[in-house]
N, C-alpha and C. Protein backbone atom coordinates (compact mmCIF):
# COMPACT_ATOMS: atom_id res chain seq x y z
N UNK A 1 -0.75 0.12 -16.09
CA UNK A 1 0.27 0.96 -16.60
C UNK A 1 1.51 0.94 -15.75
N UNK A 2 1.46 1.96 -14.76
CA UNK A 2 2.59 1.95 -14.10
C UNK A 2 3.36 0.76 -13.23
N UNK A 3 2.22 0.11 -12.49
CA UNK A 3 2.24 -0.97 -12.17
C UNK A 3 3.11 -2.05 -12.65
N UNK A 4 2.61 -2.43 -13.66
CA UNK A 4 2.67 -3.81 -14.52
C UNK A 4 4.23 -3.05 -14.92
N UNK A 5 4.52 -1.65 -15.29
CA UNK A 5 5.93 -1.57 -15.60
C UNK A 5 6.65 -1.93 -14.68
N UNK A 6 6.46 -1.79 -13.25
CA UNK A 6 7.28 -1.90 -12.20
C UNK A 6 7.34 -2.96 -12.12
N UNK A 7 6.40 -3.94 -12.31
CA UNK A 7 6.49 -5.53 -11.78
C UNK A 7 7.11 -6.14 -13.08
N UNK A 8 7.68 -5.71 -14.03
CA UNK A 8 8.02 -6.44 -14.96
C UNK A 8 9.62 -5.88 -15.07
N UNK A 9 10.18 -4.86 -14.56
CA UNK A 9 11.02 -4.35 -13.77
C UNK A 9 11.57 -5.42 -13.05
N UNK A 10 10.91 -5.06 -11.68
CA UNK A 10 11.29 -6.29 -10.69
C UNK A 10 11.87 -7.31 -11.22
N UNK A 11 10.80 -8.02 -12.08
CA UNK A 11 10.92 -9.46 -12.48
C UNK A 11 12.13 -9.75 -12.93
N UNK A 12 12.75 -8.63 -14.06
CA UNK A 12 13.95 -8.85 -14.62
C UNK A 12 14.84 -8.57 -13.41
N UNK A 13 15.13 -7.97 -12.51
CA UNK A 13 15.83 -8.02 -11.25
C UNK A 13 16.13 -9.20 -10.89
N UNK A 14 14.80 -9.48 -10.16
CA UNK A 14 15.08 -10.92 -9.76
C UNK A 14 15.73 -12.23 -10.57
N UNK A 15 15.47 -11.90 -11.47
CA UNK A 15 15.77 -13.08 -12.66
C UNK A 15 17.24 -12.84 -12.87
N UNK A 16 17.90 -11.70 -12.62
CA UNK A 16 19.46 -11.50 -12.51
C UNK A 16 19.82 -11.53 -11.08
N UNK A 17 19.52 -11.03 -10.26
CA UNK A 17 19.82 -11.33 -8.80
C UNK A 17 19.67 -13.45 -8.89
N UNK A 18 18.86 -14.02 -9.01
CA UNK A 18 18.89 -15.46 -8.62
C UNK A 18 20.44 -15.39 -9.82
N UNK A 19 20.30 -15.13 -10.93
CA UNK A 19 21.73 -15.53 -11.70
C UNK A 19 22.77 -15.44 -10.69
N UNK A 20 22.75 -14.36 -10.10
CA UNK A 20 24.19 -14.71 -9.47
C UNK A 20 24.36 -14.48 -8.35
N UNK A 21 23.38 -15.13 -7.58
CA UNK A 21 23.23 -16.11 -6.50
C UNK A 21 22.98 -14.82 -5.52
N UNK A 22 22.41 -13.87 -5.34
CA UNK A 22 22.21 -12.97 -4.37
C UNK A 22 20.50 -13.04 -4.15
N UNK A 23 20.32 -13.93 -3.07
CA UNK A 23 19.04 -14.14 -2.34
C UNK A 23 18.43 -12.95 -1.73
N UNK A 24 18.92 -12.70 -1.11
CA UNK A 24 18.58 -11.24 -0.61
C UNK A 24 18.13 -10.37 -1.16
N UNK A 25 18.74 -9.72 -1.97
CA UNK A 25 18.12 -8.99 -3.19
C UNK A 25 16.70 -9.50 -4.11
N UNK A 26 16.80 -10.76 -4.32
CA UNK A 26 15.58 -11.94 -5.20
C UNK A 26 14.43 -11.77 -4.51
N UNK A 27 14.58 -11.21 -2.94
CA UNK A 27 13.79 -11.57 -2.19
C UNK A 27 13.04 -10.56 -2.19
N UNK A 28 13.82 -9.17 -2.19
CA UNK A 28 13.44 -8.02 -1.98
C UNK A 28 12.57 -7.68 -3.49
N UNK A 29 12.84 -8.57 -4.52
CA UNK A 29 12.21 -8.25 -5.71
C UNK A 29 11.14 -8.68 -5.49
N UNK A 30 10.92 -10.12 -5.39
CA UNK A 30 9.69 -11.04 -5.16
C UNK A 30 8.60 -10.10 -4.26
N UNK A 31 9.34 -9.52 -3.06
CA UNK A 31 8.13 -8.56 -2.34
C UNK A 31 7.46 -7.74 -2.69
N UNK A 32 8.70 -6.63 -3.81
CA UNK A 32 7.89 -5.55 -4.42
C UNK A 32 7.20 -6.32 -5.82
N UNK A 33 7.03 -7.75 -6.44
CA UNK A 33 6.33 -8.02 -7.20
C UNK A 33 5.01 -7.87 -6.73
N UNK A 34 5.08 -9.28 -5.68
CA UNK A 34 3.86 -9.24 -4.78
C UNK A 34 3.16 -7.90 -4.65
N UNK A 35 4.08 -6.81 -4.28
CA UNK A 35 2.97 -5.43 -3.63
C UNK A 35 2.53 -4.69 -4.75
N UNK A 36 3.16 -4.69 -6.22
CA UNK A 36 2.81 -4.66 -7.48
C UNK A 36 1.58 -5.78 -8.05
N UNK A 37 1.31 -6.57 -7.80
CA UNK A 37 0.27 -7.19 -7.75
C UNK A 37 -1.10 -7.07 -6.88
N UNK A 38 -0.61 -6.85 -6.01
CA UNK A 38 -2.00 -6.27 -4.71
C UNK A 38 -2.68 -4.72 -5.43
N UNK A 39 -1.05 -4.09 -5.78
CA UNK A 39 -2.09 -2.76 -6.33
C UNK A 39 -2.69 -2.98 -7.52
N UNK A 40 -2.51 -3.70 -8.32
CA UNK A 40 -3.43 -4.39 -9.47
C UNK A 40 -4.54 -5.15 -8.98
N UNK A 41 -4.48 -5.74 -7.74
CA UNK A 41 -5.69 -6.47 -7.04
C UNK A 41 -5.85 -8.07 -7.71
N UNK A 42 -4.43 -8.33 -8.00
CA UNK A 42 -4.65 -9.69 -8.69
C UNK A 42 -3.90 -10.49 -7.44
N UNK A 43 -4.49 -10.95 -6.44
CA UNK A 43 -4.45 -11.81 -5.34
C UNK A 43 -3.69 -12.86 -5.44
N UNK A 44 -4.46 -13.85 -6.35
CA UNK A 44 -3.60 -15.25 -6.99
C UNK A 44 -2.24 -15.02 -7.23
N UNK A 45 -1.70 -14.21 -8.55
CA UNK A 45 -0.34 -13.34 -8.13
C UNK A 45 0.39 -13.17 -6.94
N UNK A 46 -0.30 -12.44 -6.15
CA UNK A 46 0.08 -11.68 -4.86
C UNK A 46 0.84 -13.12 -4.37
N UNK A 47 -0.44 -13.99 -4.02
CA UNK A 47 -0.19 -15.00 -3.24
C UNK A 47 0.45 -15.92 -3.55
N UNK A 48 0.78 -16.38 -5.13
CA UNK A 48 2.00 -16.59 -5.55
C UNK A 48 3.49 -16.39 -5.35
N UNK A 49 3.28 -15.24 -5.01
CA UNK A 49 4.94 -14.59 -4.88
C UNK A 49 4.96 -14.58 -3.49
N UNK A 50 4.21 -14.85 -2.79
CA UNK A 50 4.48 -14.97 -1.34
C UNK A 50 5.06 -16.55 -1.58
N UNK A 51 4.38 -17.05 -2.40
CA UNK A 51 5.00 -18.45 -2.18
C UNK A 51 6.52 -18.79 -2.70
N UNK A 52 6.49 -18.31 -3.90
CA UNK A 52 8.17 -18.15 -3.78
C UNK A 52 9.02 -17.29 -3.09
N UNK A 53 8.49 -16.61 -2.24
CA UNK A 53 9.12 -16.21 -1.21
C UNK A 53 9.70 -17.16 -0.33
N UNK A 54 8.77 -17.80 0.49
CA UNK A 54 8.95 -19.02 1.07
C UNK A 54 9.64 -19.83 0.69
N UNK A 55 9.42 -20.08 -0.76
CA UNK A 55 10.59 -21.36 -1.24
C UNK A 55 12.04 -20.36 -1.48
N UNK A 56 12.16 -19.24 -1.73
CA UNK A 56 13.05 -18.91 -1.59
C UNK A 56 13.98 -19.38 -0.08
N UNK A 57 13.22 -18.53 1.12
CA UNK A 57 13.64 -18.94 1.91
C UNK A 57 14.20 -20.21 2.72
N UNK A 58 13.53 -21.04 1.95
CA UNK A 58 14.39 -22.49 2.23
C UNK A 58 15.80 -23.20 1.97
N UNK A 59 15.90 -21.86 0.76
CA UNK A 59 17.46 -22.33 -0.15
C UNK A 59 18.59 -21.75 0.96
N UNK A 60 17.75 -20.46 1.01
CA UNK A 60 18.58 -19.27 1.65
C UNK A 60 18.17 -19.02 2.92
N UNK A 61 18.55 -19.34 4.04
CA UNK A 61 18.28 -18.74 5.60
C UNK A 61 18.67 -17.65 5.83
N UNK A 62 19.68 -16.43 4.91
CA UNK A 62 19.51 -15.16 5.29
C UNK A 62 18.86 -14.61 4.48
N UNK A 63 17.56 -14.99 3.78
CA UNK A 63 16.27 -14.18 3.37
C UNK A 63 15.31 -14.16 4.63
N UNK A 64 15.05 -12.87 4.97
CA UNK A 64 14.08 -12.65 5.99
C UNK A 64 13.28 -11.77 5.95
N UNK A 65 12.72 -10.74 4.95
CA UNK A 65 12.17 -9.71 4.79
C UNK A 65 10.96 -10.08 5.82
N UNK A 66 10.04 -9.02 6.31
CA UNK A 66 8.91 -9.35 6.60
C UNK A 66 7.64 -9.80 5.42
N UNK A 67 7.03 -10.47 5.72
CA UNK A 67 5.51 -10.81 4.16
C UNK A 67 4.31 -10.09 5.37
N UNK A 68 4.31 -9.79 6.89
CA UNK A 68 3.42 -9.29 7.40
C UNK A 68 2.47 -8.35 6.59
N UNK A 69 3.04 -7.28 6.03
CA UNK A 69 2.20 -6.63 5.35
C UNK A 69 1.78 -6.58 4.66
N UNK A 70 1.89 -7.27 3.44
CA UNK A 70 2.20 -8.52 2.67
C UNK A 70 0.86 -8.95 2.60
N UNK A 71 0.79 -10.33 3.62
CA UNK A 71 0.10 -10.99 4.26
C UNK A 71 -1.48 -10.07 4.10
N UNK A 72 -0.98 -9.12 5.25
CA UNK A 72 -2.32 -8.58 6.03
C UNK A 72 -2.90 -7.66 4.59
N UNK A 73 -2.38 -6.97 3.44
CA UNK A 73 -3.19 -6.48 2.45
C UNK A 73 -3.59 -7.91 1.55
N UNK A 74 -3.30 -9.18 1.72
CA UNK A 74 -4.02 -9.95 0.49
C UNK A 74 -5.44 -10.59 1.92
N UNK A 75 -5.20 -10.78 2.80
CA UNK A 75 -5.91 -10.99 3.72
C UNK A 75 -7.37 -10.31 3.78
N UNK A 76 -7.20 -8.70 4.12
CA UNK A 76 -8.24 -7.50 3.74
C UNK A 76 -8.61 -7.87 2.05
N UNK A 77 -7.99 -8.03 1.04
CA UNK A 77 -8.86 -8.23 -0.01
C UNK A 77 -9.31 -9.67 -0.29
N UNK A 78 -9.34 -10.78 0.57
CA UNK A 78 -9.91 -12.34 0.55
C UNK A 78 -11.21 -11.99 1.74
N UNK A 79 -10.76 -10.87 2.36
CA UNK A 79 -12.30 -10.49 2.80
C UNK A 79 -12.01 -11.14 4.53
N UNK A 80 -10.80 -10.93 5.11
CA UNK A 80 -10.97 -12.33 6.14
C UNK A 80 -10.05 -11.13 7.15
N UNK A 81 -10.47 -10.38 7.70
CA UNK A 81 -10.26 -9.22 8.54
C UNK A 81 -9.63 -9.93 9.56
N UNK A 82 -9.68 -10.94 10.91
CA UNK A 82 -9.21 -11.49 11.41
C UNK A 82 -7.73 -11.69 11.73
N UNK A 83 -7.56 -12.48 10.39
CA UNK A 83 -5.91 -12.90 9.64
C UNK A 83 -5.27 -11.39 9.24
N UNK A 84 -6.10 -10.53 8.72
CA UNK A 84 -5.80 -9.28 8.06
C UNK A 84 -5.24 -8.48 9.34
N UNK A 85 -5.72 -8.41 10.39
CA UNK A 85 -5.20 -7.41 11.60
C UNK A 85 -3.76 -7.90 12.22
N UNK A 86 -4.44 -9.13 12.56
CA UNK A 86 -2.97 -10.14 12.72
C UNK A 86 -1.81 -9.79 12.15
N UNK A 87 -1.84 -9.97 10.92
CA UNK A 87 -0.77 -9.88 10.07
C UNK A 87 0.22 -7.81 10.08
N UNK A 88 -1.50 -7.49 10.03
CA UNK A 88 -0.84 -5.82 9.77
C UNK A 88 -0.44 -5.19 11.61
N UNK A 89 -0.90 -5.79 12.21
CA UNK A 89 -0.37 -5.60 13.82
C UNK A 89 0.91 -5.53 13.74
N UNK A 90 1.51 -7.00 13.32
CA UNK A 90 3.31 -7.41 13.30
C UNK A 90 4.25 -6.59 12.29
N UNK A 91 2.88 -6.19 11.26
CA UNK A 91 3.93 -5.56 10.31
C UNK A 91 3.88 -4.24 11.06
N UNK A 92 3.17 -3.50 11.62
CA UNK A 92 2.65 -2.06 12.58
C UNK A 92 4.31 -2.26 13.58
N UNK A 93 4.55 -2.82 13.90
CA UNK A 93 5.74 -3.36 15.08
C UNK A 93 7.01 -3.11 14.45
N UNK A 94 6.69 -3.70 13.26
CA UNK A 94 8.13 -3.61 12.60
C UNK A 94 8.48 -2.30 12.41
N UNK A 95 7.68 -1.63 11.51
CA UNK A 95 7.56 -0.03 11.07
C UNK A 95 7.39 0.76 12.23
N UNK A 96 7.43 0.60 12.86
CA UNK A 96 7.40 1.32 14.43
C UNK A 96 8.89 0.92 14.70
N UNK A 97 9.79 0.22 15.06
CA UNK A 97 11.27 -0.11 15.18
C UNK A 97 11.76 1.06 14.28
N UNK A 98 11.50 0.64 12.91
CA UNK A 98 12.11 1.26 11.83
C UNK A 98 11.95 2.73 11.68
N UNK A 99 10.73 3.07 12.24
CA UNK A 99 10.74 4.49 12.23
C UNK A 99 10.23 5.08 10.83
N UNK A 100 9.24 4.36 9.97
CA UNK A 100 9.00 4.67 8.93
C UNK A 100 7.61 4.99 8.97
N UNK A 101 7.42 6.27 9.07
CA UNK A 101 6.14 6.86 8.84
C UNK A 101 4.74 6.65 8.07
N UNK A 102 5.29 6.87 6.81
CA UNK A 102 4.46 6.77 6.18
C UNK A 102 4.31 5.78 5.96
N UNK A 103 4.73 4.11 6.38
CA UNK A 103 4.36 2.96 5.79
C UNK A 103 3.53 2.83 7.44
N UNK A 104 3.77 3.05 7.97
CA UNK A 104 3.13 3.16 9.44
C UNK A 104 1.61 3.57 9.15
N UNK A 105 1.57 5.17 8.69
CA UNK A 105 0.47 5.18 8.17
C UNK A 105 -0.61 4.06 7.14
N UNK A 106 0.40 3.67 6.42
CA UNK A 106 -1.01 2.88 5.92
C UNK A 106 -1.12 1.68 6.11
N UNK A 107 -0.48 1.24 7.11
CA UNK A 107 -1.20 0.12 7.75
C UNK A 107 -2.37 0.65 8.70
N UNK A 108 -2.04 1.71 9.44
CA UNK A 108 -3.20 2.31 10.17
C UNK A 108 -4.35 2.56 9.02
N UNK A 109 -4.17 2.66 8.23
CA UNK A 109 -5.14 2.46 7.13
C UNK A 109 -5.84 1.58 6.59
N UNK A 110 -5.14 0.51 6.79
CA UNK A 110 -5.18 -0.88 6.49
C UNK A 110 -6.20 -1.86 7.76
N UNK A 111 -5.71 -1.53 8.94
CA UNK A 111 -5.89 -1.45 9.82
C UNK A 111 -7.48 -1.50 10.29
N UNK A 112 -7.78 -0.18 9.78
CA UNK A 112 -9.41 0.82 9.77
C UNK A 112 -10.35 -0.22 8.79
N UNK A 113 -9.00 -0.42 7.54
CA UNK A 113 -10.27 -0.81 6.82
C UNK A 113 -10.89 -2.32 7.14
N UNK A 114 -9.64 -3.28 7.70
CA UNK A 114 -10.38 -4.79 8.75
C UNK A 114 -11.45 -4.18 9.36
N UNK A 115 -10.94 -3.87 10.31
CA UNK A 115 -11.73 -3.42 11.64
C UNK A 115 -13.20 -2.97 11.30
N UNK A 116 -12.93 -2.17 9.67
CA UNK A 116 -14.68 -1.82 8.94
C UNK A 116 -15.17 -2.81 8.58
N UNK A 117 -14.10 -3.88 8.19
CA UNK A 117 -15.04 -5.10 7.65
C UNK A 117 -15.47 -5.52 8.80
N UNK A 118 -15.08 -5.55 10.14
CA UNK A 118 -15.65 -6.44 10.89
C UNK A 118 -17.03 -5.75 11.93
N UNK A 119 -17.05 -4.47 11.58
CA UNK A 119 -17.78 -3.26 11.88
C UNK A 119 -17.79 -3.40 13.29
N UNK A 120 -16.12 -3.36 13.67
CA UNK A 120 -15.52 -2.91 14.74
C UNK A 120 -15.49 -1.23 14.81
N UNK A 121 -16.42 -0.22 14.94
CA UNK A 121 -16.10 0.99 14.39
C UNK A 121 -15.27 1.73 15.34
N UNK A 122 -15.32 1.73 16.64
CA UNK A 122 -14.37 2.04 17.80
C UNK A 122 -13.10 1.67 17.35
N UNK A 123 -12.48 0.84 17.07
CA UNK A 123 -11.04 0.27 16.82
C UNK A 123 -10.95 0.85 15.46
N UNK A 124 -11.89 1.16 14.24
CA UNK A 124 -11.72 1.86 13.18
C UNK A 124 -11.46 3.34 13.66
N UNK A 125 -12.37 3.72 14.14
CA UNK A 125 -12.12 5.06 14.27
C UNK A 125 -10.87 5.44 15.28
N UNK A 126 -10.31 4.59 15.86
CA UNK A 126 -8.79 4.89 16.38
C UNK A 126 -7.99 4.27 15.52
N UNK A 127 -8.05 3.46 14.59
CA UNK A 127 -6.81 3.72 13.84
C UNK A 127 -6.93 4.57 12.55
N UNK A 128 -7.69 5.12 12.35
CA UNK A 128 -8.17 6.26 11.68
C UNK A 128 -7.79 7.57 12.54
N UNK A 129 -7.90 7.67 13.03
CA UNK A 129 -7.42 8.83 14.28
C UNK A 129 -5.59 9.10 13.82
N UNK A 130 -5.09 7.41 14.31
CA UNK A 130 -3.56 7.23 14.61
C UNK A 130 -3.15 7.88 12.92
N UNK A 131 -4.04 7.04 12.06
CA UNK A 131 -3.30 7.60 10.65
C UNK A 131 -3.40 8.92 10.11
N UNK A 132 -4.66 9.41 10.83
CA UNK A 132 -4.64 11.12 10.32
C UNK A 132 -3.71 11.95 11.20
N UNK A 133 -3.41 11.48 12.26
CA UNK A 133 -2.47 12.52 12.96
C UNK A 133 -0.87 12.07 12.03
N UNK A 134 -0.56 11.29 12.00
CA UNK A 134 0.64 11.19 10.79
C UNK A 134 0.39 11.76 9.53
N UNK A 135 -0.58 11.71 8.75
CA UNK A 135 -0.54 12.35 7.43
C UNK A 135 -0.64 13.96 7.92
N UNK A 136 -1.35 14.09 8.74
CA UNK A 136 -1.01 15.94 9.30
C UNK A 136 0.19 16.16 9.60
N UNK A 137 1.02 15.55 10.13
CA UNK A 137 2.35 15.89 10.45
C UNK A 137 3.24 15.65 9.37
N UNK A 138 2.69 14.88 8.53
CA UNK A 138 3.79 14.74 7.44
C UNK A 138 3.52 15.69 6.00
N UNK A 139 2.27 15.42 5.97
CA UNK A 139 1.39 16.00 4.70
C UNK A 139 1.17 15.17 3.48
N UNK A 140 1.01 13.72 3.79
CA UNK A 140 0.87 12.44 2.95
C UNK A 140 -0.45 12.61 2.41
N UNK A 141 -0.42 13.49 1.24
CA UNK A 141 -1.45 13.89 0.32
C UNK A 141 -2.20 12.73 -0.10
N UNK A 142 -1.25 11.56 -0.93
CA UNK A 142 -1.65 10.31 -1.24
C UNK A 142 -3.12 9.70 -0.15
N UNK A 143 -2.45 9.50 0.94
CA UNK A 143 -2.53 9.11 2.51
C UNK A 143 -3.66 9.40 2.48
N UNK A 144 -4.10 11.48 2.64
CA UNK A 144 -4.95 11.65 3.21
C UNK A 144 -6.43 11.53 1.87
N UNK A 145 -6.25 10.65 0.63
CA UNK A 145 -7.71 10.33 -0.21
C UNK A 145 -8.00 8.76 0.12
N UNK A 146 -7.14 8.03 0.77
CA UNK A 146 -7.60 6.87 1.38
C UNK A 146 -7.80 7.54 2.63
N UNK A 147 -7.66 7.99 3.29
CA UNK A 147 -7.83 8.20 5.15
C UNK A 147 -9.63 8.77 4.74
N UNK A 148 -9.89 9.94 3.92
CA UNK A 148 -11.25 10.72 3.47
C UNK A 148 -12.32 9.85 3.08
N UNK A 149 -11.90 8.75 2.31
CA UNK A 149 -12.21 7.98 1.88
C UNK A 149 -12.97 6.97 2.77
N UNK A 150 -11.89 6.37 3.95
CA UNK A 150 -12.16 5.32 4.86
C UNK A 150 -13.60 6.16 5.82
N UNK A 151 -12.90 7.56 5.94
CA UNK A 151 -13.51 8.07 7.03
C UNK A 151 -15.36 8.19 6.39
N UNK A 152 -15.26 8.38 5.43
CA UNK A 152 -17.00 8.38 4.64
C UNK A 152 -17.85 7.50 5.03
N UNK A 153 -16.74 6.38 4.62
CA UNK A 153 -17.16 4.93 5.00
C UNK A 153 -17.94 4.92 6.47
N UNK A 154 -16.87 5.23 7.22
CA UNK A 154 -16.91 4.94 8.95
C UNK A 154 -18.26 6.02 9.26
N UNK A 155 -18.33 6.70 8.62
CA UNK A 155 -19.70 7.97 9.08
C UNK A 155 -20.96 7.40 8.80
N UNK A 156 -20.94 6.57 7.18
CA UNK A 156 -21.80 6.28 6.61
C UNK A 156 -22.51 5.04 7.59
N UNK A 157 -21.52 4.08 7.67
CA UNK A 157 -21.86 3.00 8.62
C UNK A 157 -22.35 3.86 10.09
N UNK A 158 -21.89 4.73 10.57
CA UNK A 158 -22.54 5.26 11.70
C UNK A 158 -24.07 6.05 11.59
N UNK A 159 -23.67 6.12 10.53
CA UNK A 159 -25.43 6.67 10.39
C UNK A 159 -25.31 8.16 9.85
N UNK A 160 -23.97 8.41 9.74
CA UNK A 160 -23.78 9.87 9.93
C UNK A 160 -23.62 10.10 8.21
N UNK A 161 -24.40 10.87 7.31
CA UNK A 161 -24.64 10.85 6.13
C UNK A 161 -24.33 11.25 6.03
N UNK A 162 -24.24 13.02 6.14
CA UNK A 162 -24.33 14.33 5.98
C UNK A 162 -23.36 14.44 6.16
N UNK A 163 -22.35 13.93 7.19
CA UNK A 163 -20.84 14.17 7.38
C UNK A 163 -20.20 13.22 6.42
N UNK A 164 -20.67 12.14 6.12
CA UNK A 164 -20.28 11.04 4.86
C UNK A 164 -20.05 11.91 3.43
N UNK A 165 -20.72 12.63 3.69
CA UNK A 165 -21.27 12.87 2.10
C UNK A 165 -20.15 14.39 1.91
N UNK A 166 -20.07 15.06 3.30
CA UNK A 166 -18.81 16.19 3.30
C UNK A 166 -17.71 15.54 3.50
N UNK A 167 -17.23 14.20 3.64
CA UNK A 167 -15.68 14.00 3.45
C UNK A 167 -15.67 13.12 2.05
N UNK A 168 -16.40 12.65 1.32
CA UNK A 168 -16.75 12.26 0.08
C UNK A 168 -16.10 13.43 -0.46
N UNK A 169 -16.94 14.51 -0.46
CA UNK A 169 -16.61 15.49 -1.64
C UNK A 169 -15.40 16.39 -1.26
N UNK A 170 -14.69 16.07 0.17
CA UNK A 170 -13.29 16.39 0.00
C UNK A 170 -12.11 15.71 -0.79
N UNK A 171 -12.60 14.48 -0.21
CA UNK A 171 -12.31 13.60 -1.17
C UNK A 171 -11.46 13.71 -2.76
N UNK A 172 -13.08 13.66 -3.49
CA UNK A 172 -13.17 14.40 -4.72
C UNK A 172 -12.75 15.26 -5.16
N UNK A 173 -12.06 16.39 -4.28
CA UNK A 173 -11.69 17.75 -4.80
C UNK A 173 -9.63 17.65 -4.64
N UNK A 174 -9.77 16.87 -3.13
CA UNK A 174 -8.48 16.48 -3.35
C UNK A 174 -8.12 15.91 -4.46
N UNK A 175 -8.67 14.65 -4.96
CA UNK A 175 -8.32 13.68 -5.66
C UNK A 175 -8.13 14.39 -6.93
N UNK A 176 -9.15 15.02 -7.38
CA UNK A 176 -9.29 16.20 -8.82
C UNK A 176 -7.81 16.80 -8.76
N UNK A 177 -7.71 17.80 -7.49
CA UNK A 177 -6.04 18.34 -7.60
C UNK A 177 -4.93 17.75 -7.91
N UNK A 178 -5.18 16.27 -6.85
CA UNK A 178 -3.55 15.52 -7.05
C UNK A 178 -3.72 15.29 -8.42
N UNK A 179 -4.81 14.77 -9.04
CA UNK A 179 -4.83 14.40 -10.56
C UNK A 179 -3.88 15.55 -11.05
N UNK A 180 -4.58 16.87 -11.25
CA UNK A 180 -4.33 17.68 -12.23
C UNK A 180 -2.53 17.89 -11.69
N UNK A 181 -2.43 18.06 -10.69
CA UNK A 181 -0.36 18.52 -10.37
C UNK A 181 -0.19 17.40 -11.17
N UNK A 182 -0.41 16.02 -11.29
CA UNK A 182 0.26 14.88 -11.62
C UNK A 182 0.55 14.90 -13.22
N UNK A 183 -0.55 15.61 -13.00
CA UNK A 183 -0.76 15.40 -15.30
C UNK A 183 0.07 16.64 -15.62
N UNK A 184 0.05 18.15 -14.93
CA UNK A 184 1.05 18.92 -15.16
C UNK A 184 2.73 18.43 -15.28
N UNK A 185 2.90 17.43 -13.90
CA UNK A 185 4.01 16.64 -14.05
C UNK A 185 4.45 15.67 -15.12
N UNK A 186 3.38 15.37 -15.57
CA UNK A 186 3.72 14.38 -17.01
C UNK A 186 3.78 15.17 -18.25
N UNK A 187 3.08 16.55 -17.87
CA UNK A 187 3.66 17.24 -18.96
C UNK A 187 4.69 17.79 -19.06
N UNK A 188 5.14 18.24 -18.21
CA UNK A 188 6.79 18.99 -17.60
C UNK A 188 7.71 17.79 -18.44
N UNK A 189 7.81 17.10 -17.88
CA UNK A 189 8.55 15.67 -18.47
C UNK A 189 8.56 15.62 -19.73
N UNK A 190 7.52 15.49 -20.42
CA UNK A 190 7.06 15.34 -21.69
C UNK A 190 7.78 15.92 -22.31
N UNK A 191 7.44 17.38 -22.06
CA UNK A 191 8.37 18.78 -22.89
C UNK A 191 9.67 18.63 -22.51
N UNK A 192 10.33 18.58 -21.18
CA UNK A 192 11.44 18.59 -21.18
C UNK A 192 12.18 17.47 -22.16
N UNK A 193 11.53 16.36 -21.72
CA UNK A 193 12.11 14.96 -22.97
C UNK A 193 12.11 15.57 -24.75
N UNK A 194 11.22 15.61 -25.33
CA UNK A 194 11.24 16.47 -26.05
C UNK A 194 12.12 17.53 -26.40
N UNK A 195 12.11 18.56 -25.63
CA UNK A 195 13.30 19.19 -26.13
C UNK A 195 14.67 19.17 -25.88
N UNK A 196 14.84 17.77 -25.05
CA UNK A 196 16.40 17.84 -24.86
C UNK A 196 16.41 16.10 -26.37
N UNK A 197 15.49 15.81 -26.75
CA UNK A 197 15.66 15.17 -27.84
C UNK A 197 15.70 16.08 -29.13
N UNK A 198 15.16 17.04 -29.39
CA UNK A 198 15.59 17.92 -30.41
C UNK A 198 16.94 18.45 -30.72
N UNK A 199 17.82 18.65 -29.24
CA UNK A 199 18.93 18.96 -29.01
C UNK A 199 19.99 18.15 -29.44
């Protein structure tokens, strides 16, 4: 749904940005295709548009976005944690310069979840640490049903059930809420559209 609108969005972007010759911009489309594709989980895609990224960059030497993060989420879903830390380390560096929080956060998220594949749980459970103290300070609702989520994980693998099974069903209750504000929000919209179309 939302997704596939955004990436088909993009697409027409880019497809007018290359018209008239602004690389930069093409580039910045191609990325958010790519990250529109990862959240669909269609990889081949993903990794596609990394590749015209690249060929972009050959035309154009002032295309430089980072693909680190990029990189390190198609990496974590090819299953290859290694390449995946690598990648989300450099992108962790960048967003640390930049001062951008919440993308900070979910690489620390990102982060946790290599480190689970590699059932590194020490290095999970500190960047699990790093990302919950940012979603507390910020209040990255989103944030904190992947962080609940990861953390189940990390208990479960420790042996720890009983605490698995109480951030599970926080989880769940979060997730139930953000649902329901969200669907109130699509109804707000709804009606408002609606009656300023009657008007």
């Amino acid at each position: 749904g939302d997704y596939s609108k955004a990436i088909e969005t993009q697409v027409a972007a880019y497809e007018e940005n290359m018209a008239i010759g602004n690389a930069t911009h093409a580039d910045y489309n191609l990325n958010n295709i790519a990250s529109g594709y990862l959240s669909l989980r269609d990889i081949p895609k993903a990794r596609a548009m990394v590749n015209r990224i690249d060929e972009l960059r050959k035309l154009d030497a002032s295309v430089a976005m980072d693909l680190s993060s990029i990189m390190g989420e198609i990496y974590l879903e090819e299953n290859k944690p290694d390449s995946a830390i690598m990648a989300l380390s450099k992108a962790l560096e960048v967003s640390r310069s930049e001062g951008d929080e919440y993308f900070m956060t979910s690489l620390h998220l990102s982060q946790a979840r290599a480190y689970l594949q590699q059932r590194n749980f020490e290095e999970a459970s500190i960047q699990l640490e790093e990302a919950g103290l940012l979603i507390w300070k910020n209040g990255f609702d989103n944030q904190r049903l992947t962080h609940l989520q990861l953390e189940a994980e990390w208990l479960s693998e420790k042996g720890r059930h009983i605490e698995a099974f109480r951030k599970q069903k926080r989880y769940t209750i979060l997730k139930d809420s953000l649902d329901r504000v969200n669907n109130l929000n699509r109804i707000s919209e709804l009606s408002a559209r609606y009656e300023s179309e009657r008007q």
